[in-house]
Protein backbone atom coordinates (compact mmCIF):
# COMPACT_ATOMS: atom_id res chain seq x y z
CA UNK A 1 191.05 154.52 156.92
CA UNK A 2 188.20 152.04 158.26
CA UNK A 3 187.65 154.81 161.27
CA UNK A 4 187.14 157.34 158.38
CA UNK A 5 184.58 154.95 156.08
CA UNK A 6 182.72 153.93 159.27
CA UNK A 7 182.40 158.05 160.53
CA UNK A 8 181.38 158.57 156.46
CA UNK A 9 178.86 156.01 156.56
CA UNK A 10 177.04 157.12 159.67
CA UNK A 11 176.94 160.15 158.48
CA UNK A 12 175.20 159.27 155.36
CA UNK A 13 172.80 156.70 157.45
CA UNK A 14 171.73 159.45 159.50
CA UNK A 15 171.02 161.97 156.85
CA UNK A 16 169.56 159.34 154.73
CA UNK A 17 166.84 158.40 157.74
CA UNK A 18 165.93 162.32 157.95
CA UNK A 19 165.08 162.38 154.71
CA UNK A 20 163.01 159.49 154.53
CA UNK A 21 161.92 159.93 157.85
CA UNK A 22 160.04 163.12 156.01
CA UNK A 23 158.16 160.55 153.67
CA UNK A 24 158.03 157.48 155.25
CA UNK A 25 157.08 155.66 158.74
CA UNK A 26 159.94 155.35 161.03
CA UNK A 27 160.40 151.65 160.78
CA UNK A 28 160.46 151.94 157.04
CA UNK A 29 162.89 155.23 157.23
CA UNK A 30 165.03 152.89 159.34
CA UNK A 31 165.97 150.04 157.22
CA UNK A 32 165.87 152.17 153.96
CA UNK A 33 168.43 154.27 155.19
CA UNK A 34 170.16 151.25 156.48
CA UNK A 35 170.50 149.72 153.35
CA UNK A 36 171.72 152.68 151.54
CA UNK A 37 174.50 153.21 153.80
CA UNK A 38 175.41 149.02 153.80
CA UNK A 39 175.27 149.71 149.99
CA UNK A 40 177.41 153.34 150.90
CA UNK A 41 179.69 151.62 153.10
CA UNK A 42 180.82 148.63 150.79
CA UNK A 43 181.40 151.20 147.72
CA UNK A 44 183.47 153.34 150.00
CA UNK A 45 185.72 150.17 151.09
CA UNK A 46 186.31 149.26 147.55
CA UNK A 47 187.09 152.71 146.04
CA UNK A 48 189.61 153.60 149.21
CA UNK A 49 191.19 150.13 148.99
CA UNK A 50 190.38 148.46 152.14
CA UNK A 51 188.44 146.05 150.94
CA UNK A 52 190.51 144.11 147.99
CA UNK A 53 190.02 140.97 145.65
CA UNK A 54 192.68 139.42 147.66
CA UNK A 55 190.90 139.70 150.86
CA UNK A 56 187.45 139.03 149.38
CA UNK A 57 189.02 135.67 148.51
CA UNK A 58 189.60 134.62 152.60
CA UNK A 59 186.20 134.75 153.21
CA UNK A 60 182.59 132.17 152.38
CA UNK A 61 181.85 133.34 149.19
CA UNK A 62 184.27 135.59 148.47
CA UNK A 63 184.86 135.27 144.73
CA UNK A 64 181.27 135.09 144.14
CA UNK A 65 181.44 138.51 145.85
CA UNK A 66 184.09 139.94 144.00
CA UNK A 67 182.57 138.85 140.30
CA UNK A 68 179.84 140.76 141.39
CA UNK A 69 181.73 143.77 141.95
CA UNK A 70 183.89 143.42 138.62
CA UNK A 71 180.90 143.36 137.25
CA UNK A 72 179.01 146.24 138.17
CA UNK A 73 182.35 148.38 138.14
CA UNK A 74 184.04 148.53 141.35
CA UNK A 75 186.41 145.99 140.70
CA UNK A 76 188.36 146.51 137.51
């Protein structure tokens, strides 16, 4: 499952940049669509169940983390 969410997210990266890259200068194409798919990626993790509560927990900040994703919906 991670191999599929990390092939997902580049994809959505890349076509991300191309449309920016339409609007924007390159540097600022680059870390918009960077941030989209960081934003993209950690969604993806949560909705397929790779990333869990449980594992949030074994990490710096973890339940700070988590709150914020109960909170906004991802977590229920």
């Amino acid at each position: 499952m991670p191999v599929i969410a990390g092939i997902a997210t580049g994809a959505v990266a890349r076509l991300c940049y191309e449309g920016l890259d339409l609007f924007l200068p390159g540097r600022i194409a680059t870390l918009g669509s960077l941030m989209v798919a960081v934003l993209f990626y950690a969604v993806l993790t949560v909705k397929i169940g790779i990333l869990t509560r449980e594992s949030l927990s074994s990490i710096p900040k973890g339940e700070k983390i988590a709150g914020i994703l109960e909170r906004v919906g991802l977590f229920k």
